[in-house]
Protein backbone atom coordinates (compact mmCIF):
# COMPACT_ATOMS: atom_id res chain seq x y z
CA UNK A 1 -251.27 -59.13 76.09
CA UNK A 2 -249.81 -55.68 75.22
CA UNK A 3 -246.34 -56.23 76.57
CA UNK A 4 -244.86 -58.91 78.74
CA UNK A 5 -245.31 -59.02 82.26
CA UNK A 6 -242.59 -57.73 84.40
CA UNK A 7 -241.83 -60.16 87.20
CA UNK A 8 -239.85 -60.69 90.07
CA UNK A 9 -239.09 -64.26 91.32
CA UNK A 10 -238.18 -65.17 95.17
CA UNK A 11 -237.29 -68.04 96.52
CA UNK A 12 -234.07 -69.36 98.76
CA UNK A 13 -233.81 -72.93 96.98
CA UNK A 14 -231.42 -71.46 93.86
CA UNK A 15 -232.70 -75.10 92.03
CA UNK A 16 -236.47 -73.91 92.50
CA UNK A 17 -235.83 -70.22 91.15
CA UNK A 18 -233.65 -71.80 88.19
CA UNK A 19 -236.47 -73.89 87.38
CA UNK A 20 -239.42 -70.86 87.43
CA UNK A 21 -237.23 -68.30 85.57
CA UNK A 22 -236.91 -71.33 83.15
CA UNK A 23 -239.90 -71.46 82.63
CA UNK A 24 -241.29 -68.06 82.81
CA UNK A 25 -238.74 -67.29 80.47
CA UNK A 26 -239.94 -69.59 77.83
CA UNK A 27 -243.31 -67.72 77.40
CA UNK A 28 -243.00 -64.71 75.64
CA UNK A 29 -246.05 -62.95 78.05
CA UNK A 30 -243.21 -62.88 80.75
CA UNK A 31 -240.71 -60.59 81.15
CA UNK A 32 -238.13 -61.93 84.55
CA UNK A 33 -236.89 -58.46 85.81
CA UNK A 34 -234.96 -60.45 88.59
CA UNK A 35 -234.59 -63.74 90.54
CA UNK A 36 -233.36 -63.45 93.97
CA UNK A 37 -233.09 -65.69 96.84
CA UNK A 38 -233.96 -63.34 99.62
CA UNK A 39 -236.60 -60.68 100.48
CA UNK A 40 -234.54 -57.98 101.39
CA UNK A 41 -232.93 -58.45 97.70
CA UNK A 42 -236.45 -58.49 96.06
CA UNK A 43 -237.20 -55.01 97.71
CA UNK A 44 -234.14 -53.71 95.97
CA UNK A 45 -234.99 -54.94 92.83
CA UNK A 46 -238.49 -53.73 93.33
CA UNK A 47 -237.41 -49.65 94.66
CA UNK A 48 -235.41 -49.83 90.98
CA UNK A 49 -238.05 -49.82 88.68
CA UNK A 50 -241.87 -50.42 87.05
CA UNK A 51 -242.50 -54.41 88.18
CA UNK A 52 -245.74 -55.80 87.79
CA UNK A 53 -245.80 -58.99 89.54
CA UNK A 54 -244.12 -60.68 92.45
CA UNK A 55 -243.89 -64.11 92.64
CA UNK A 56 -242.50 -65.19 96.25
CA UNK A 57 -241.98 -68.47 98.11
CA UNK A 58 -243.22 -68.09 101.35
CA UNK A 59 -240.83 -70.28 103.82
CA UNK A 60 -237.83 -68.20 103.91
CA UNK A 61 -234.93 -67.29 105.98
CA UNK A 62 -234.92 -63.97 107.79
CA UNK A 63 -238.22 -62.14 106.30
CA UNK A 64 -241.31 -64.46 105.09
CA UNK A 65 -242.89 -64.54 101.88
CA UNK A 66 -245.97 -63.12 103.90
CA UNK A 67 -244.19 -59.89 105.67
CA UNK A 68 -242.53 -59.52 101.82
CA UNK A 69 -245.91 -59.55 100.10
CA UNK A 70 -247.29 -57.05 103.10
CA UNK A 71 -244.50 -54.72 103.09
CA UNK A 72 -244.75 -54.43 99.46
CA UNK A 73 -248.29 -53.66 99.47
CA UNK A 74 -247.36 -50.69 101.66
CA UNK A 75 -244.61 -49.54 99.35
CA UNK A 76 -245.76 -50.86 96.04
CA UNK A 77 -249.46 -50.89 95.79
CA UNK A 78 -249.77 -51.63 92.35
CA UNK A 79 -247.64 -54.90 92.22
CA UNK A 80 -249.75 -58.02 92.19
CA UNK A 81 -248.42 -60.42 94.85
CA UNK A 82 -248.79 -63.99 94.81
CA UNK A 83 -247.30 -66.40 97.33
CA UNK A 84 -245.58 -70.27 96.18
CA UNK A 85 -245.86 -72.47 98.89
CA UNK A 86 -245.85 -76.51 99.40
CA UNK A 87 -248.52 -75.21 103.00
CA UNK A 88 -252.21 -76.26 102.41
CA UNK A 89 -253.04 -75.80 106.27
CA UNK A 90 -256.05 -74.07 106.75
CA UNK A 91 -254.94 -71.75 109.26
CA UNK A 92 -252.03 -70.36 107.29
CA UNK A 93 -254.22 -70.32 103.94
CA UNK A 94 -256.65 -67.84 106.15
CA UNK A 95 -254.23 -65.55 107.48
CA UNK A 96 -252.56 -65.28 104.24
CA UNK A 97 -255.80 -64.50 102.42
CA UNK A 98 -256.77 -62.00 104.79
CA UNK A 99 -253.69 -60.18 103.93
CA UNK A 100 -254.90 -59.41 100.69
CA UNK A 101 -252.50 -60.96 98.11
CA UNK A 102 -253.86 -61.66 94.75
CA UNK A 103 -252.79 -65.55 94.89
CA UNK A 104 -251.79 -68.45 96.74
CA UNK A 105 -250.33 -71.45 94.56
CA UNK A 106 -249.07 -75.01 95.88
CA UNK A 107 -245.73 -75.75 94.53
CA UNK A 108 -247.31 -78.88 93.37
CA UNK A 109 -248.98 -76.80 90.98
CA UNK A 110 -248.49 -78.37 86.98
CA UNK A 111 -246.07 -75.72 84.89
CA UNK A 112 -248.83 -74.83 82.49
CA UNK A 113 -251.58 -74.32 85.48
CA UNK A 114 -248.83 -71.71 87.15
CA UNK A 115 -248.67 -69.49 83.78
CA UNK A 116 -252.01 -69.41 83.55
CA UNK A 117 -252.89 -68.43 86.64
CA UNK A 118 -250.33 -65.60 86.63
CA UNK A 119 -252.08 -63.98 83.49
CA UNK A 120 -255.50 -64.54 85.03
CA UNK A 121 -254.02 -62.65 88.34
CA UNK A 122 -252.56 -59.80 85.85
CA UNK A 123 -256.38 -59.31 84.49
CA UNK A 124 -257.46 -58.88 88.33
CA UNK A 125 -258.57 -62.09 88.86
CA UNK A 126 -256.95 -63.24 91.97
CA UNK A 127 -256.37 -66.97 91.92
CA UNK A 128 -255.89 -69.74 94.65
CA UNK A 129 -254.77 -73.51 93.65
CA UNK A 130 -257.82 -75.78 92.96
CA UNK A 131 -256.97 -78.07 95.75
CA UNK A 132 -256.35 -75.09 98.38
CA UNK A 133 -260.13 -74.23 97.35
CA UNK A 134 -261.31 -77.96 97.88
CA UNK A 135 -259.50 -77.79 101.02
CA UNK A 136 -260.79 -74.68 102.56
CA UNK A 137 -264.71 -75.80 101.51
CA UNK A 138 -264.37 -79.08 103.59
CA UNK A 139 -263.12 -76.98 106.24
CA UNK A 140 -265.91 -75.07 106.31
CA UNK A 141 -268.61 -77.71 105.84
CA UNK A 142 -266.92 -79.69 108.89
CA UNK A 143 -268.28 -77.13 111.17
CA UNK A 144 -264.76 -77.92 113.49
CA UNK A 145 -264.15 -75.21 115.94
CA UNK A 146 -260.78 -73.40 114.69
CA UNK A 147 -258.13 -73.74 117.40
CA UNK A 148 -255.73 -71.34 117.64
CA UNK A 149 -252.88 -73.22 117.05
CA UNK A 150 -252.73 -76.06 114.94
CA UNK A 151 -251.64 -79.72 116.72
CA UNK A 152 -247.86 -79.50 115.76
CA UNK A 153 -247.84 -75.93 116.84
CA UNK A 154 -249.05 -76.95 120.44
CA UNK A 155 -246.32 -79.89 119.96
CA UNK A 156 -243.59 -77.42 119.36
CA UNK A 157 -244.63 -74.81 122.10
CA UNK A 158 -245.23 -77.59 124.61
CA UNK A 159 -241.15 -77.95 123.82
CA UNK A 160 -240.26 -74.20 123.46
CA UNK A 161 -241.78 -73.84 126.89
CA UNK A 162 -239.09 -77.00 128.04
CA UNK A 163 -236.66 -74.76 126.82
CA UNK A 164 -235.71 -77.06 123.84
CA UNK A 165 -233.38 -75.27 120.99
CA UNK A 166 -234.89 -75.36 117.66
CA UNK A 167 -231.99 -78.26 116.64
CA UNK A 168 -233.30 -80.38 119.16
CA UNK A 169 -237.07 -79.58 118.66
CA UNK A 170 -236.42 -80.53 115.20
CA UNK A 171 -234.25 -83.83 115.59
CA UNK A 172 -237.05 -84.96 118.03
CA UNK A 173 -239.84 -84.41 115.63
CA UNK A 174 -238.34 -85.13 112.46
CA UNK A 175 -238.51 -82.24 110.69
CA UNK A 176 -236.08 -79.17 109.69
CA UNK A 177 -234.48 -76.49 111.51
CA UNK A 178 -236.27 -74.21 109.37
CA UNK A 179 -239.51 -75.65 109.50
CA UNK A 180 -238.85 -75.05 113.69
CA UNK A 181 -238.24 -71.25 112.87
CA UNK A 182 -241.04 -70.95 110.75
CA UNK A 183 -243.13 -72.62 113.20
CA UNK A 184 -242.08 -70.42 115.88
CA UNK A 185 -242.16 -67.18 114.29
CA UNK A 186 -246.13 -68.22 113.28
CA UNK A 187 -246.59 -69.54 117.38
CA UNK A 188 -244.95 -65.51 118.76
CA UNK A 189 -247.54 -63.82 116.18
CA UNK A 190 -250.30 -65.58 117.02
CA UNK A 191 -250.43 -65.90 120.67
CA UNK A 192 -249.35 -62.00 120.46
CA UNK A 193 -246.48 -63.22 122.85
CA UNK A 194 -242.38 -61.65 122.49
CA UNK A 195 -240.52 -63.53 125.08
CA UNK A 196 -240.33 -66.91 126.52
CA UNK A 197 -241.77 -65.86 129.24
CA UNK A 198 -245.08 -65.14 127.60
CA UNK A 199 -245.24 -68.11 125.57
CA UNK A 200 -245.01 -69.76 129.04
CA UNK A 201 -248.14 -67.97 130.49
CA UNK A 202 -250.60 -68.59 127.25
CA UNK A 203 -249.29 -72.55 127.55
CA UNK A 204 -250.54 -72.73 130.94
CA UNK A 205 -253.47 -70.46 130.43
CA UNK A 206 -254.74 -72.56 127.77
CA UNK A 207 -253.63 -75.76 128.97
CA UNK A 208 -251.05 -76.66 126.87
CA UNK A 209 -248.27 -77.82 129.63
């Protein structure tokens, strides 16, 4: 490559951003303009000056990797965006993919994979992790009919609908606060709903309650 690649890493677990800018930083094609734990920071960094590629986790407080990736596509059309994610659902790998971004890579992904891909991204290829692909093909071949909301999903509105706070929706399933959030911001978008109220008139429209 002519010159490194200018990057910007996101991501709100400081140990996992430590660990990429490690890394990125030990291959001389790389060039880490910034790593920031929030969105709103990245867009800062990214209104400052000539970046070529954002690298973003996609479960994050406040403002997703997703609405990131989107608004920076509006304001920064020449930045390649890829999204880091431990998600392999199918639904969420569509409606991220329909979005546009130029890759989607499980944080399972090996170190030397990850560089790789990057530099295949930067030469316009876009690139989605091998098991994402596998995935999404025996998806397909199933021939299942697509539900709108995946199983958990329909297990967390069932309790938004009861009125359940996210702490307690979380305790009783096992899972974290944030997962809850995430979860709910994903069950609002796609049932087009803002309020309670709505959420409650989908649920017994599509006999969820």
């Amino acid at each position: 490559m002519d010159a490194a690649i200018k990057i910007v890493l996101v991501d709100d677990h400081r140990i996992v951003l430590d660990g990429l800018k490690r890394l990125l930083d030990n291959d001389p094609d790389f060039y880490v303009v910034a790593a920031v734990g929030s969105a709103e920071e990245a867009l800062k960094v990214l209104a400052n000056g000539p970046i070529d590629l954002l690298l973003t986790d996609y479960t994050m407080q406040g403002m997703t990797g997703l609405e990131l990736a989107n608004r920076v596509k509006d304001q920064h059309p020449t930045i390649k965006r890829v999204l880091l994610s431990m998600h392999d659902e199918a639904h969420l790998i569509k409606q991220i993919m329909k979005a546009g971004v130029d890759g989607y890579l499980l944080k399972s992904i090996q170190e030397a994979e990850l560089t790789l891909a990057l530099k295949q991204i930067m030469n316009g290829l876009p690139f989605v992790s091998p098991e994402i692909t596998k995935m999404m093909m025996a998806d397909l071949s199933s021939g299942r009919k697509e539900e709108l909301l995946t199983d958990r999903e329909q297990e967390i509105l069932r309790l938004i609908v009861k009125e359940f706070p996210n702490k307690q929706i979380a305790d009783k399933l096992f899972i974290s606060e944030r997962t809850v959030e995430t979860h709910r911001k994903n069950i609002f978008r796609k049932t087009n709903t803002g309020s309670i109220v709505g959420l409650v008139k989908f649920a017994f429209e599509h006999n969820l309650v």
